[in-house]
Structure formats: C-alpha cells, structure tokens
C-alpha atoms as a PDB file:
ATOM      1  CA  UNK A   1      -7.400 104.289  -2.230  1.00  0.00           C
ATOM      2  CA  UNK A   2      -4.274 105.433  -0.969  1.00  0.00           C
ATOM      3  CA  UNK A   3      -1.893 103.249   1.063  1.00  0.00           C
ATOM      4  CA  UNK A   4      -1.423 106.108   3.700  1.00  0.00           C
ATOM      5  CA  UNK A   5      -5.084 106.869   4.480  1.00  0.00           C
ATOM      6  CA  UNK A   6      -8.335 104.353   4.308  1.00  0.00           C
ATOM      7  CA  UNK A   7     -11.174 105.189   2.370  1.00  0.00           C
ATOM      8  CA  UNK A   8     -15.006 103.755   2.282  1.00  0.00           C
ATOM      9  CA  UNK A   9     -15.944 102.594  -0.936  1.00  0.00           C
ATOM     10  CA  UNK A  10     -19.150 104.721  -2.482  1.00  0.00           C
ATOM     11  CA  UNK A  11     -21.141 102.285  -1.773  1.00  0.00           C
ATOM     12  CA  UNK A  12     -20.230 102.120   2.188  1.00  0.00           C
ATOM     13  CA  UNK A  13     -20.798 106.008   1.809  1.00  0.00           C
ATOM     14  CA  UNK A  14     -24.496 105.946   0.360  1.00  0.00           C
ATOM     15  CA  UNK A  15     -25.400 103.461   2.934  1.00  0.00           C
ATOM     16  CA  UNK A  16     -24.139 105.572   5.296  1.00  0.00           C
ATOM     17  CA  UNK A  17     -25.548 108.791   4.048  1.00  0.00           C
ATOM     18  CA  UNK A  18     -29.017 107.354   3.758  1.00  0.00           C
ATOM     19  CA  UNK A  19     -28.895 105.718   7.296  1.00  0.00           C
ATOM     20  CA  UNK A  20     -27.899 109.637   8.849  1.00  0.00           C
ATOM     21  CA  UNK A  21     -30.760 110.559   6.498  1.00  0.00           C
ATOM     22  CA  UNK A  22     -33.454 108.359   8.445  1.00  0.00           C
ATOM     23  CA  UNK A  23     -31.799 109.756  11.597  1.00  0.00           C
ATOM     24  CA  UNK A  24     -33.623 112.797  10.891  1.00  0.00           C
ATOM     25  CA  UNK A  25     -36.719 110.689  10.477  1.00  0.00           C
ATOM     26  CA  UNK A  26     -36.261 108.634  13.665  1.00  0.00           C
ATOM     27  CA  UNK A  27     -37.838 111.093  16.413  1.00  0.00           C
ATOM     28  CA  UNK A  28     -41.040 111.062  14.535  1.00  0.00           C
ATOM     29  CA  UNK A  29     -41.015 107.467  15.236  1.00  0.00           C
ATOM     30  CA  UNK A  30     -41.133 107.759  18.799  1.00  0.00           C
ATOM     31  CA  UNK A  31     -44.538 106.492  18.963  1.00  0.00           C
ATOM     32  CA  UNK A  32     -43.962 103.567  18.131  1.00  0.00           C
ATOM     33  CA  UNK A  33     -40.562 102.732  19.872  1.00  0.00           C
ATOM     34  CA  UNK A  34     -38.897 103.459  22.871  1.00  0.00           C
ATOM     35  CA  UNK A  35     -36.609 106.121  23.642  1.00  0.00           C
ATOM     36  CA  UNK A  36     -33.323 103.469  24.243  1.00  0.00           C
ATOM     37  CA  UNK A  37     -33.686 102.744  20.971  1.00  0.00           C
ATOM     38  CA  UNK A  38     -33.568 106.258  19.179  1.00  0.00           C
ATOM     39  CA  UNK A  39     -30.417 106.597  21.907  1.00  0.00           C
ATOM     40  CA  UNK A  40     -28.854 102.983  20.504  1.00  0.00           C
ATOM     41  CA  UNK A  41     -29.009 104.231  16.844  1.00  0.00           C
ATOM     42  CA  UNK A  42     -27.603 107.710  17.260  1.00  0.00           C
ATOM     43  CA  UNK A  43     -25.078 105.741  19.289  1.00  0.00           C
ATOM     44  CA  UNK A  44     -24.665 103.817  15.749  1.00  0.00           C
ATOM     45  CA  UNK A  45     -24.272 106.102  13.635  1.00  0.00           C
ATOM     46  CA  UNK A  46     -21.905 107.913  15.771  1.00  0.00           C
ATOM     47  CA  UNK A  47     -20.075 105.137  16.081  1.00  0.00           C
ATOM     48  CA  UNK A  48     -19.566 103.824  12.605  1.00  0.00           C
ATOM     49  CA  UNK A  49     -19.523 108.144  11.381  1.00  0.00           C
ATOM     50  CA  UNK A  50     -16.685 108.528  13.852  1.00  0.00           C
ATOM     51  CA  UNK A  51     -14.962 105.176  15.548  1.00  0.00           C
ATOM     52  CA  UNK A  52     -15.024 102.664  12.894  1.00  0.00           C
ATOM     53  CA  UNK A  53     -12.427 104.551  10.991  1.00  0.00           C
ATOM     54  CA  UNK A  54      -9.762 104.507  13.456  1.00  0.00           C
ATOM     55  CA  UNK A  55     -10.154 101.151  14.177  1.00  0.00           C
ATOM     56  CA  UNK A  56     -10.057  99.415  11.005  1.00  0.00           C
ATOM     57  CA  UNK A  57      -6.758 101.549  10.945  1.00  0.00           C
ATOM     58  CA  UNK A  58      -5.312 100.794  13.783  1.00  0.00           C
ATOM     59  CA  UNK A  59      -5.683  96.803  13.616  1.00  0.00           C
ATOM     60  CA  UNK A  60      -4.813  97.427  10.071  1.00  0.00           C
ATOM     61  CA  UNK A  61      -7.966  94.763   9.423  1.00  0.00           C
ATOM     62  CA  UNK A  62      -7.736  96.368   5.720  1.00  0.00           C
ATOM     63  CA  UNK A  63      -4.550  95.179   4.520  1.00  0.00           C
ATOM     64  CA  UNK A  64      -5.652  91.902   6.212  1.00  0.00           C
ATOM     65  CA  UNK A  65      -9.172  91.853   3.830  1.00  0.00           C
ATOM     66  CA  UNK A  66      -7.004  92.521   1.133  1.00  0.00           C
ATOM     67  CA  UNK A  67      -4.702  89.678   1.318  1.00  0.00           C
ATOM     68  CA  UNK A  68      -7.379  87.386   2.103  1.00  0.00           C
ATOM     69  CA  UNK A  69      -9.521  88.155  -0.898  1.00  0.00           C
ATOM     70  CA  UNK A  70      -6.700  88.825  -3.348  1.00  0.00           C
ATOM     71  CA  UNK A  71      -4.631  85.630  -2.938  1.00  0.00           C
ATOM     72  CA  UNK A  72      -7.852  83.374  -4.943  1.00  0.00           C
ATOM     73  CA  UNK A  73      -7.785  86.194  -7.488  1.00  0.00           C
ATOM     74  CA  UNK A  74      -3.761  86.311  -7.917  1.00  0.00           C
ATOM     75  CA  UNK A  75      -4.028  82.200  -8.493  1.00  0.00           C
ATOM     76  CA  UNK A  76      -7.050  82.323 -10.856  1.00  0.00           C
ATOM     77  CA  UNK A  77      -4.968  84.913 -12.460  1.00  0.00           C
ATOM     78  CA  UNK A  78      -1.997  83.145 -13.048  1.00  0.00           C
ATOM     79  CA  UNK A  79      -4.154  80.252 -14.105  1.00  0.00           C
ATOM     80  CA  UNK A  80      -5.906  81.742 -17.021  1.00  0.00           C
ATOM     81  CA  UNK A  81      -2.083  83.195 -18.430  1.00  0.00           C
ATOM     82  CA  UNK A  82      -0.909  79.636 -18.110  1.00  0.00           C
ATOM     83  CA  UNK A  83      -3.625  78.222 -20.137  1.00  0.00           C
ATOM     84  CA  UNK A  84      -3.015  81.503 -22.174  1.00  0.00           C
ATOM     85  CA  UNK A  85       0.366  80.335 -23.078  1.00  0.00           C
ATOM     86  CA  UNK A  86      -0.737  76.752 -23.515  1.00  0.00           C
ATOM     87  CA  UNK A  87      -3.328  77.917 -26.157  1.00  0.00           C
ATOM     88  CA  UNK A  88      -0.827  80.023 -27.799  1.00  0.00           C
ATOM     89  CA  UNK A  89       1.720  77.384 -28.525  1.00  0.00           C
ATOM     90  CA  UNK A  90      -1.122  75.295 -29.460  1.00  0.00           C
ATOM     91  CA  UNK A  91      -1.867  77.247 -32.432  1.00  0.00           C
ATOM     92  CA  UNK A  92       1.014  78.107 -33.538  1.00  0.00           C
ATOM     93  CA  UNK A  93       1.931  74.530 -33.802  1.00  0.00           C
ATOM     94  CA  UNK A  94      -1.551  73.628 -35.419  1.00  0.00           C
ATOM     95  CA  UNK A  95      -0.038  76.509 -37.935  1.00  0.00           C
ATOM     96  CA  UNK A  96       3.107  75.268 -38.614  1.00  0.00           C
ATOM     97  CA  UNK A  97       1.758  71.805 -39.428  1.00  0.00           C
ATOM     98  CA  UNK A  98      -1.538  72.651 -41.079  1.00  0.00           C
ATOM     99  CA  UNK A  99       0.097  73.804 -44.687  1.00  0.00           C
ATOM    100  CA  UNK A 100       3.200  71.274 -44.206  1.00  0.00           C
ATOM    101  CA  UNK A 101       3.033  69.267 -47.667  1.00  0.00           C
ATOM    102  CA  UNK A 102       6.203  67.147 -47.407  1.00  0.00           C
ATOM    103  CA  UNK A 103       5.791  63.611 -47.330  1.00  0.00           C
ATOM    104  CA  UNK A 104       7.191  61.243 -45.134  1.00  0.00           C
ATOM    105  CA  UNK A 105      10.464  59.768 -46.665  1.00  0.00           C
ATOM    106  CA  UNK A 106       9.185  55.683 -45.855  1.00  0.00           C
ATOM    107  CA  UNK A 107       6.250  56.167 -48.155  1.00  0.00           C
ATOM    108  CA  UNK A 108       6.961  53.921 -51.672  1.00  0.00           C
ATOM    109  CA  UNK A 109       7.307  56.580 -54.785  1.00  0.00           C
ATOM    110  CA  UNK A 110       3.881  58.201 -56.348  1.00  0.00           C
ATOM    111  CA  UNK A 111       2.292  57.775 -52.677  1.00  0.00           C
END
C-alpha cells in the first residue's frame, strides 16, 4: 500500500467481488423478497464499490487503524529484542564461566 493512495486488502476485494456476483443473482430472488430490498442492496454495493473509498480517505480513518493496531505490536516487539539481548548476555556469560578452571585463591593447597 502506498502512502499516497488507499488500497483494499485482497481479501476486502473477493468479498466484494463475490457480493457484486450475487447481485446478478438477486432479481431472481424477487419472489421471495420485496422490491426495497433488491433497491437497499444495489444501494450497498454502490455504496461501498464507490463511497467508502473516499471516505476512509478523507477522515484519514486508515492512518488512524494503523496506529491503533501497530502501537501493541511495536511494544511486543521491543519486548521480545529486550529479552533477546538478555538471553544473549546470558550465554555468553554461562560461556565464559563454564570452561573457567582456576581455583579460588582462599582454598588450602591440593584443594
């Protein structure tokens, strides 16, 4: 996604594409509904094909999500590099000490 122009995700697209695709289906259900309600979901699909767009745009509600949802991710993040590091200088002192053989110098002689 560029930061000039918004883009649906695929998935948002394939929901989309299959809902336009039972559009074509919806007259033949005019049996069982009413007409107001094949009017209300062309309405939809107009709607979210045509005016979503602009809006989430407009009230910039995307940079918004973003922000919201990113700022747990950025502190989990910087949580698992801290514990990282900690880890790290873990074992390299568990190195350092593991093949030390010098003895203390308050032990008696032949220890």
């Amino acid at each position: 996604m560029s930061h000039d122009r918004f883009e649906y995700p695929f998935y948002i697209q394939a929901v989309y594409s299959g809902i336009c695709t039972a559009g074509f289906l919806a007259p033949l259900s005019l049996i069982w509904y009413p007409y107001q309600w094949m009017v209300a979901y062309y309405c939809l699909i107009l709607f979210l094909g045509l005016g979503l767009r602009p809006i989430i745009e407009r009230l910039r509600l995307i940079e918004i999500s973003h922000h919201l949802l990113s700022k747990p991710f950025e502190k989990r993040r910087a949580r698992e590099a801290m514990l990282r590091e900690v880890k790290a200088r873990h074992d390299a002192h568990a190195i350092s000490h593991r093949h030390r053989h010098k003895l203390s110098d308050d032990l008696p002689p032949n220890w």
